[in-house]
N, C-alpha and C. Protein backbone atom coordinates (compact mmCIF):
# COMPACT_ATOMS: atom_id res chain seq x y z
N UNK A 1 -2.28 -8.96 52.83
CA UNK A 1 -1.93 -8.01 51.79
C UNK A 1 -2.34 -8.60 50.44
N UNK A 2 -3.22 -7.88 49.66
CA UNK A 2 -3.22 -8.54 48.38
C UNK A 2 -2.41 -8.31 47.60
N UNK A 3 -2.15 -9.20 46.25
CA UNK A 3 -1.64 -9.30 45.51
C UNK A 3 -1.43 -7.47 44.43
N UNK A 4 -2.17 -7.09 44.43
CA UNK A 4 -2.46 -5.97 43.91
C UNK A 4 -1.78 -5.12 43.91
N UNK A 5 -1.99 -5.03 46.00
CA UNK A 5 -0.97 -3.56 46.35
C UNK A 5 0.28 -4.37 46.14
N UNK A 6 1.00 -5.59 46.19
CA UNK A 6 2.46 -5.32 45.74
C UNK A 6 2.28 -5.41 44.61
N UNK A 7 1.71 -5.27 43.70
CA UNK A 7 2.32 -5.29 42.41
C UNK A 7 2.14 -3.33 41.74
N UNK A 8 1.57 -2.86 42.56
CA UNK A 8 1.07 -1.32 42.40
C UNK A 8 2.36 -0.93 42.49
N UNK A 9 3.67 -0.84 43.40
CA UNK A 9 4.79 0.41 43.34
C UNK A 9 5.64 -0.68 42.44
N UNK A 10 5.57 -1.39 41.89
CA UNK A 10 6.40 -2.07 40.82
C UNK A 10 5.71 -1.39 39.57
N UNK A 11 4.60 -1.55 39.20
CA UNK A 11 3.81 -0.85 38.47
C UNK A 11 4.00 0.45 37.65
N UNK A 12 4.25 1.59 38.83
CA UNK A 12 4.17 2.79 38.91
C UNK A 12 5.75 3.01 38.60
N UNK A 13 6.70 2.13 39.00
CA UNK A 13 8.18 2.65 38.69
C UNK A 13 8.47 1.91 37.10
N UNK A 14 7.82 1.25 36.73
CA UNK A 14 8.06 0.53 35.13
C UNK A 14 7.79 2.24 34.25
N UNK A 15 8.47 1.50 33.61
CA UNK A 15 8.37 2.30 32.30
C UNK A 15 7.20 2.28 31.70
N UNK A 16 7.05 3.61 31.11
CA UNK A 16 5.64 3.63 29.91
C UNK A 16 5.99 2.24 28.82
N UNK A 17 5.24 1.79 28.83
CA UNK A 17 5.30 1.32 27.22
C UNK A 17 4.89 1.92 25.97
N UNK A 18 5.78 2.09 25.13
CA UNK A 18 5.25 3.08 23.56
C UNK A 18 4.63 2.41 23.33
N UNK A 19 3.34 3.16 22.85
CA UNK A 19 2.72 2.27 22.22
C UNK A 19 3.29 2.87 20.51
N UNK A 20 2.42 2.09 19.65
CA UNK A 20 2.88 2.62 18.10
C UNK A 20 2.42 4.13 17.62
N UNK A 21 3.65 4.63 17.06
CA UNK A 21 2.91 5.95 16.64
C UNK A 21 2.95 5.79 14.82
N UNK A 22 3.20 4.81 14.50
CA UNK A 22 3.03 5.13 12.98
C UNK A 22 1.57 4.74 12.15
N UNK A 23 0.63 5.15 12.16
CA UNK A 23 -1.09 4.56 11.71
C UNK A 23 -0.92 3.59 10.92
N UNK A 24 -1.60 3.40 10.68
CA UNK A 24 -2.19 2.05 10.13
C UNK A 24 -1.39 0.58 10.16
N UNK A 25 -0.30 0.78 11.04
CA UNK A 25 0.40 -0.38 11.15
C UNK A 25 -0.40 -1.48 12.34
N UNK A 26 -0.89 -2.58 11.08
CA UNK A 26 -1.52 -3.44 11.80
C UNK A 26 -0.80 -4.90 11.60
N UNK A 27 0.89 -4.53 11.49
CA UNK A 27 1.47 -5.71 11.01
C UNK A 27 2.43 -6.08 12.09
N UNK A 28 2.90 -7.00 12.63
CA UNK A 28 4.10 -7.16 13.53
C UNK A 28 5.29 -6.83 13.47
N UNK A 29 5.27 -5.82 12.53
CA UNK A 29 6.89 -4.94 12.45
C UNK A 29 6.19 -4.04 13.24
N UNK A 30 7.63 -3.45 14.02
CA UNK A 30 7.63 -2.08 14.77
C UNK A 30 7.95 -0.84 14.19
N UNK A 31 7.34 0.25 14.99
CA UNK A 31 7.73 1.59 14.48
C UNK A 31 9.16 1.50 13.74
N UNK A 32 10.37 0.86 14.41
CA UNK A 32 11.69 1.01 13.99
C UNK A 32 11.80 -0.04 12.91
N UNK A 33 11.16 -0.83 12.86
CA UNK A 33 11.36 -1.89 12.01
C UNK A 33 11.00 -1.01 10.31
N UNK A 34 10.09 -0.23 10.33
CA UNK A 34 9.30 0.24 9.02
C UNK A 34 9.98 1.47 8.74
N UNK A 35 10.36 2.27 10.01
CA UNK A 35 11.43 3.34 9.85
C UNK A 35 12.85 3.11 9.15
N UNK A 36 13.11 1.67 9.91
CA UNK A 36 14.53 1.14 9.12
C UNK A 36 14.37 1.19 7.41
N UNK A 37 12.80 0.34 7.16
CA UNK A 37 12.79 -0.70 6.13
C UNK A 37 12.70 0.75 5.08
N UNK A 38 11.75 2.21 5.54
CA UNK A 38 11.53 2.78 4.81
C UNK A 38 12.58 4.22 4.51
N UNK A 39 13.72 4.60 5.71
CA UNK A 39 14.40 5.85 5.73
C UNK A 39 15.91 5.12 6.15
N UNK A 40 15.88 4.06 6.67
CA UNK A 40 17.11 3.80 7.00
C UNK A 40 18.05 3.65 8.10
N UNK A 41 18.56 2.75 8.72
CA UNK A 41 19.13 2.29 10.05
C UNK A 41 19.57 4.07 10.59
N UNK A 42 20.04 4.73 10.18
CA UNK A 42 20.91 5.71 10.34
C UNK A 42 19.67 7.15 11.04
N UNK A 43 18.54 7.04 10.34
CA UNK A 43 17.71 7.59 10.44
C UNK A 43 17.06 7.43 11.27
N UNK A 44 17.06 6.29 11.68
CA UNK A 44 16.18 5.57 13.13
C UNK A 44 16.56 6.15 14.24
N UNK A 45 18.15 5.99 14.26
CA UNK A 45 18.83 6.68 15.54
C UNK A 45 18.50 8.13 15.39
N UNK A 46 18.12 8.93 14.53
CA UNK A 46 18.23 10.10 14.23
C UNK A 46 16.80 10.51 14.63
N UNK A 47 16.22 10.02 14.92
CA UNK A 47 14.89 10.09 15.09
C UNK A 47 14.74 9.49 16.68
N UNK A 48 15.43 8.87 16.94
CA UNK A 48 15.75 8.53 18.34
C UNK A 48 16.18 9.79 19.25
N UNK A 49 17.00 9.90 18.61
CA UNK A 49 17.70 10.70 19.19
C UNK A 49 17.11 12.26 19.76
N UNK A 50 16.28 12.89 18.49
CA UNK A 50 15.26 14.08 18.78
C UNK A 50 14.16 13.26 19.68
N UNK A 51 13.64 12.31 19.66
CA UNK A 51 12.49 12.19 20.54
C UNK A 51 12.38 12.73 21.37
N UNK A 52 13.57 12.93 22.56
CA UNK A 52 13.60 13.26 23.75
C UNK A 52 13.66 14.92 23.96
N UNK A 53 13.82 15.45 22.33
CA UNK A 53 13.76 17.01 22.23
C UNK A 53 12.50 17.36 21.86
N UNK A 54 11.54 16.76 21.41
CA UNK A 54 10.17 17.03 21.01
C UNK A 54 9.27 17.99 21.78
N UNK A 55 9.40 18.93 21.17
CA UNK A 55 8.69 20.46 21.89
C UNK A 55 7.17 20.05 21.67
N UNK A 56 6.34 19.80 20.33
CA UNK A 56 5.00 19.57 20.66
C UNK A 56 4.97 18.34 19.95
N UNK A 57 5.82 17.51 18.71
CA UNK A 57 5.95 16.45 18.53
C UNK A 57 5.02 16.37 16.89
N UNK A 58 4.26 17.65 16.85
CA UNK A 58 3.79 18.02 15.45
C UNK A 58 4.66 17.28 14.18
N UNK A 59 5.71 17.79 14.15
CA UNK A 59 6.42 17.05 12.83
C UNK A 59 6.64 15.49 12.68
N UNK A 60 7.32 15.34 13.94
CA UNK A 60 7.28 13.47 14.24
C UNK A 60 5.81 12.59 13.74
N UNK A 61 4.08 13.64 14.27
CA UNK A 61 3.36 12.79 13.79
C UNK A 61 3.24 12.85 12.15
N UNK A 62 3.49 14.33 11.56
CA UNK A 62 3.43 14.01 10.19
C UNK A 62 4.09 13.19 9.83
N UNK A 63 5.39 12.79 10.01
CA UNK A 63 6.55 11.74 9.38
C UNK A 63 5.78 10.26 9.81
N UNK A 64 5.57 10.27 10.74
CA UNK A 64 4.99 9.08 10.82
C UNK A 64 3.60 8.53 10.15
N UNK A 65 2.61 9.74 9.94
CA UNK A 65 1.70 9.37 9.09
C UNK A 65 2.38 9.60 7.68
N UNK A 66 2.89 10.35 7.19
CA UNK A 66 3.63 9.74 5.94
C UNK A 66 4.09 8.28 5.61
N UNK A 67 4.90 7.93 6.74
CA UNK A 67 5.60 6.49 6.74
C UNK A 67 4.56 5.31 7.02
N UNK A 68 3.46 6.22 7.59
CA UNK A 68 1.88 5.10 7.65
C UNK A 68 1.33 4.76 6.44
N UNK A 69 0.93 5.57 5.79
CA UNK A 69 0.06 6.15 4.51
C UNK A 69 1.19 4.98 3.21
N UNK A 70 2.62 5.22 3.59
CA UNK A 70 3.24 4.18 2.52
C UNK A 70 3.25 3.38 2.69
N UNK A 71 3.57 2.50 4.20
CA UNK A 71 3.82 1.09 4.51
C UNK A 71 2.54 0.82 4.36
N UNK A 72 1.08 1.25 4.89
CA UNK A 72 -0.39 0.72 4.11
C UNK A 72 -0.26 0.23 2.96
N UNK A 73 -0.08 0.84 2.53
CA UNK A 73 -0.48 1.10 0.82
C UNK A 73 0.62 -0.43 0.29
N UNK A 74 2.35 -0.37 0.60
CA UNK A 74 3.11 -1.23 0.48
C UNK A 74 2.82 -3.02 1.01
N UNK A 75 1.87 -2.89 2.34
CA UNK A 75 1.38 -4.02 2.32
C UNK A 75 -0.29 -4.21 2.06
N UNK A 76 -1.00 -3.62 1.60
CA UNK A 76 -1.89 -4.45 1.05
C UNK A 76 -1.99 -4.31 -0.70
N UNK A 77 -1.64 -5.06 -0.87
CA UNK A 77 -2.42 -5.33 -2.44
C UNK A 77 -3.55 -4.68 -3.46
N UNK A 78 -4.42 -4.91 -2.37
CA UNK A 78 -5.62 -3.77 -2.95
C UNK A 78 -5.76 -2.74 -3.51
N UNK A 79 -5.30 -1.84 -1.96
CA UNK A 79 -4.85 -0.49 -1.90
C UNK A 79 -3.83 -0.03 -3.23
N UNK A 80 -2.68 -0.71 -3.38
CA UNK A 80 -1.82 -0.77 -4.20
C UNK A 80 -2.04 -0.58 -6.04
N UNK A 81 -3.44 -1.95 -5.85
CA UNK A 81 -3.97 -1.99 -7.65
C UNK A 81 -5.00 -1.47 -7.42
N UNK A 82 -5.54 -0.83 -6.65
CA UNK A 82 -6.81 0.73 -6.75
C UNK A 82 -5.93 1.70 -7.12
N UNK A 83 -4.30 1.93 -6.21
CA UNK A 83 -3.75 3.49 -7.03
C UNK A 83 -2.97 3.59 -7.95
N UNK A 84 -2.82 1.94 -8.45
CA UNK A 84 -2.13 1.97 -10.09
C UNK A 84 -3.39 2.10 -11.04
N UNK A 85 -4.84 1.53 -10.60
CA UNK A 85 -5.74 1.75 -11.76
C UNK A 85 -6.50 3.34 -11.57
N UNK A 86 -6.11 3.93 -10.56
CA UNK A 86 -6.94 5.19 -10.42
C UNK A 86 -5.77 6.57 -9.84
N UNK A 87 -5.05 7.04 -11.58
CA UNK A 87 -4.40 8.04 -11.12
C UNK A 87 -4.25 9.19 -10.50
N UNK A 88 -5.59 9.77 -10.31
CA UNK A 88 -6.11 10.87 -9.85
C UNK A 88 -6.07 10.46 -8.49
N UNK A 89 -6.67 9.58 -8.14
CA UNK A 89 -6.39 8.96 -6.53
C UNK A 89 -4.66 8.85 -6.22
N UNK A 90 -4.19 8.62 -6.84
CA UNK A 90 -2.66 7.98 -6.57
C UNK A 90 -1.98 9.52 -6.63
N UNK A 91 -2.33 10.62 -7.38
CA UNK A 91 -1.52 11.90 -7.04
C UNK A 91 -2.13 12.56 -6.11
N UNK A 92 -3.10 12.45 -5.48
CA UNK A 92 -3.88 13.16 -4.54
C UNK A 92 -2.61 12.53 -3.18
N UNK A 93 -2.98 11.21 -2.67
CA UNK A 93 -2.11 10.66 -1.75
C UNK A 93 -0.49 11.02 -2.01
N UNK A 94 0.20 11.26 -3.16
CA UNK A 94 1.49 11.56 -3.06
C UNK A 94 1.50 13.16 -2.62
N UNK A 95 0.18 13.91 -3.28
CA UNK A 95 0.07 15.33 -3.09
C UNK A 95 0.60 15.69 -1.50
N UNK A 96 -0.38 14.88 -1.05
CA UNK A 96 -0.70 14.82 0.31
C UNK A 96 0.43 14.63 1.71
N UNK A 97 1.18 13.33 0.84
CA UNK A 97 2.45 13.08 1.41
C UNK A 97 3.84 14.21 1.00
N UNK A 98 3.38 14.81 -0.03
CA UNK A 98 4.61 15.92 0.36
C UNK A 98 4.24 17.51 0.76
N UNK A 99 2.69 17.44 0.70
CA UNK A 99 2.17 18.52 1.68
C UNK A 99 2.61 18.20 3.38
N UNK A 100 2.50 17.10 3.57
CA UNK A 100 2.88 16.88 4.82
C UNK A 100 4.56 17.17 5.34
N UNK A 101 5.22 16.91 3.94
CA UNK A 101 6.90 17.21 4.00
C UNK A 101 6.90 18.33 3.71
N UNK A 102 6.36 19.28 3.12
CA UNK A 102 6.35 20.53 3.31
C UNK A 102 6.27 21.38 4.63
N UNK A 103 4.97 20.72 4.82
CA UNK A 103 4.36 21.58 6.80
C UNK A 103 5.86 21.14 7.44
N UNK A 104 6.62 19.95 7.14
CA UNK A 104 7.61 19.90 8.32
C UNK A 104 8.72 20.76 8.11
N UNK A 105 8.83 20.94 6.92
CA UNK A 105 10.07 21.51 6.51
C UNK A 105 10.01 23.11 6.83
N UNK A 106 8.60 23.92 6.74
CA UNK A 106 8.43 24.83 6.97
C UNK A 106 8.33 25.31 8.48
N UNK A 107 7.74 24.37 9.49
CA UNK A 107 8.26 24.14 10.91
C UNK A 107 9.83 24.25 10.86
N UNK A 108 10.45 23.41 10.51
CA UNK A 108 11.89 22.94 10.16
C UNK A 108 12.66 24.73 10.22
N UNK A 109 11.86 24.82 9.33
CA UNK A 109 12.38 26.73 9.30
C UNK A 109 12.22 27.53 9.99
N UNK A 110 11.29 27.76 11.00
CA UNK A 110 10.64 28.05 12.04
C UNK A 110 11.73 28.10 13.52
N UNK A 111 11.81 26.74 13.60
CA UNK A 111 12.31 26.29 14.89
C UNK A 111 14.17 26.15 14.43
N UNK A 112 14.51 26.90 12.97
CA UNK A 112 15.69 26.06 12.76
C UNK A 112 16.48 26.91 14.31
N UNK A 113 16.53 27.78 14.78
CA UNK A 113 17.08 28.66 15.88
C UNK A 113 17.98 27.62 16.88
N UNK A 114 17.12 26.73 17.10
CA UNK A 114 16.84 25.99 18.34
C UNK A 114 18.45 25.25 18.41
N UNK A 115 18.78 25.22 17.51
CA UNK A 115 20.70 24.89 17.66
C UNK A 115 20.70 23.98 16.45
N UNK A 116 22.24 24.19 15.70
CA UNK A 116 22.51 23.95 14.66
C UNK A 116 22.34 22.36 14.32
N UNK A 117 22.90 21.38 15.33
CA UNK A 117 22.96 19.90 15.21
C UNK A 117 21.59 19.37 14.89
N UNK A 118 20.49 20.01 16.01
CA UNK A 118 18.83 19.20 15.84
C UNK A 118 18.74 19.59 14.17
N UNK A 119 18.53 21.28 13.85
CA UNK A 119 18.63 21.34 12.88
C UNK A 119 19.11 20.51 11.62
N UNK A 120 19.64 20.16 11.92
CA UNK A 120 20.92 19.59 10.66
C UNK A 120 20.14 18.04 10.57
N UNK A 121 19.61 17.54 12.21
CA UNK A 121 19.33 15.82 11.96
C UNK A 121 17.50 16.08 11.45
N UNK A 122 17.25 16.39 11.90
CA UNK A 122 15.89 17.24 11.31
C UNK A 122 15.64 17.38 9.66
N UNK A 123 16.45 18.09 9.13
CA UNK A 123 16.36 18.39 7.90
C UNK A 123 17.32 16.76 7.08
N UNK A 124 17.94 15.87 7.61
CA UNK A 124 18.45 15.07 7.23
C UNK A 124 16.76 13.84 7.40
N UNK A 125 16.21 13.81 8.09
CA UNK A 125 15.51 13.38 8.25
C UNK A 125 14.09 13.46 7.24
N UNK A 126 13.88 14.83 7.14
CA UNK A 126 13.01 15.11 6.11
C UNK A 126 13.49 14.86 4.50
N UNK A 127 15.19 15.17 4.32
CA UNK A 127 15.30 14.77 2.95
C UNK A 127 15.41 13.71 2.67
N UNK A 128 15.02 12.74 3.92
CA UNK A 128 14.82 10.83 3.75
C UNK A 128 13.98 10.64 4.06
N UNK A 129 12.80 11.11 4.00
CA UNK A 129 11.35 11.20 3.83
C UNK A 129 11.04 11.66 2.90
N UNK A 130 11.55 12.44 2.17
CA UNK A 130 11.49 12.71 0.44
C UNK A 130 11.68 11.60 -0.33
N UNK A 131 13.07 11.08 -0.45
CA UNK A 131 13.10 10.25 -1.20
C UNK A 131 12.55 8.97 -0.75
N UNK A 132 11.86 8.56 0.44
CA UNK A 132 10.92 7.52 0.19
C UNK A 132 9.70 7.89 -0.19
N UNK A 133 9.61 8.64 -0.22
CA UNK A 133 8.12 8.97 -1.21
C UNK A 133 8.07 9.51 -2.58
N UNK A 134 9.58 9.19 -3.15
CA UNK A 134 10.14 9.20 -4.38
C UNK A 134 10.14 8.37 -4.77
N UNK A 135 10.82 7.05 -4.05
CA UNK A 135 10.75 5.78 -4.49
C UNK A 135 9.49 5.30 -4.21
N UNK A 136 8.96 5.30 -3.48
CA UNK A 136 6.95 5.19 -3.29
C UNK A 136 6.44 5.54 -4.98
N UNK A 137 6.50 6.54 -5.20
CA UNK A 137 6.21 6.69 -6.68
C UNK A 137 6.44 6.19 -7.77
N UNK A 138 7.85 5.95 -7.47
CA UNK A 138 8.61 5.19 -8.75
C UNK A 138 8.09 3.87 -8.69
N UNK A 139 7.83 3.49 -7.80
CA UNK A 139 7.63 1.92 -7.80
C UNK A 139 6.24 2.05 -8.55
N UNK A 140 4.90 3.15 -8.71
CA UNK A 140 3.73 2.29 -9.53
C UNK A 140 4.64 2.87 -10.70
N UNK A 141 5.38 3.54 -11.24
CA UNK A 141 5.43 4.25 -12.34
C UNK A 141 6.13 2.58 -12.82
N UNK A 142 7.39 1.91 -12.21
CA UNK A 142 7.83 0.78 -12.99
C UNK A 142 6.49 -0.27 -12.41
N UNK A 143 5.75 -0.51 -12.01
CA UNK A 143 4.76 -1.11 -12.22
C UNK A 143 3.59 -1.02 -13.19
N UNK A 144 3.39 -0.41 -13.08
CA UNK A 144 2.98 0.73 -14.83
C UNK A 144 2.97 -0.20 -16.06
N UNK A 145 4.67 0.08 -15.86
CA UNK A 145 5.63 -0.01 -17.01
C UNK A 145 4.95 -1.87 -17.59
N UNK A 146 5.64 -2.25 -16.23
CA UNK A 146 5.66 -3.66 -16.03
C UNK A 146 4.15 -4.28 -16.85
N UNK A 147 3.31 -3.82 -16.09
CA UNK A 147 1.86 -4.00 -16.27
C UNK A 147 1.56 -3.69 -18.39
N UNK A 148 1.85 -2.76 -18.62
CA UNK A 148 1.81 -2.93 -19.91
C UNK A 148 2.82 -3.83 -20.88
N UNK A 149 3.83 -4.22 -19.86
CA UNK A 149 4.95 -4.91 -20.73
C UNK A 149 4.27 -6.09 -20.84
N UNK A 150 3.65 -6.36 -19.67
CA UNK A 150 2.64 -7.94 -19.92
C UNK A 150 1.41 -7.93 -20.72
C-alpha cells in the first residue's frame, strides 16, 4: 500500500483551509488580525458569525477589499507619501472606498428582509467600515498638518 492512498481519506475528511480573502495582504497578520486591528475584536465575531450565512458573499469581498486597499496603503510607506503628495490620487481611493460602502449598504437594503438580527450585524458592520475609512483619512489630513508643522 503506498503511502499516498493512506494519506488520501485523511486528506479528504480535513478541513478546507481559508485561504486569505483580504488583497493585498502580503504581511503575516491574518484576515482577523487586520479585521481586529482595523474594525474591531467585536466585529470580527460579527463577521464570523454571517460567514456561514453568505448567500453570494458580494459584500464580504467589498469589505475586504476596502480593508485591503487601507492596510496596503497603512503598511507601505510609499504608497502612503505618493497619497499625501498627490491629492487627487488620495480622493479618488477614498472615493472608491466609500463607493464600495455604498454598493454594500445598498445590498444591505436589498436583502434587509432576510431577518432582523443579520440585518442589524450587517449594518453594524458597515458603520465600522465607515469609520475606518474616516480615520484612514484623518490620519493624512494630521499628517498634512504634521508635515507642514515641520
Amino acid at each position: 500500500m503506498s503511502v499516498d492512498s493512506n494519506l488520501s481519506p485523511i486528506l479528504s475528511e480535513a478541513s478546507p483551509v481559508r485561504l486569505r480573502e483580504i488583497p493585498y495582504n502580503y504581511t503575516s497578520f491574518s484576515d482577523r488580525e487586520i479585521v481586529i486591528r482595523l474594525l474591531g475584536e467585536d466585529n470580527w465575531h460579527i463577521l464570523e458569525s454571517l460567514r456561514d450565512e453568505r448567500v453570494t458573499g458580494r459584500s464580504a469581498q467589498m469589505l475586504f477589499e476596502v480593508l485591503g486597499d487601507i492596510w496596503a496603503v497603512q503598511r507601505n510607506p510609499y504608497l502612503e507619501d505618493d497619497l499625501l503628495d498627490n491629492r487627487k490620487r488620495r480622493k479618488s481611493l477614498l472615493d472608491a472606498l466609500r463607493h464600495r460602502l455604498g454598493q454594500m449598504e445598498k445590498r444591505h437594503a436589498e436583502y434587509e428582509a432576510e431577518g432582523p438580527s443579520r440585518a442589524q450585524r450587517v449594518a453594524q458592520l458597515i458603520t465600522a467600515a465607515h469609520q475606518a475609512v474616516d480615520t484612514f483619512e484623518a490620519h493624512f489630513k494630521s499628517s498634512e498638518k504634521m508635515r507642514r508643522k515641520a
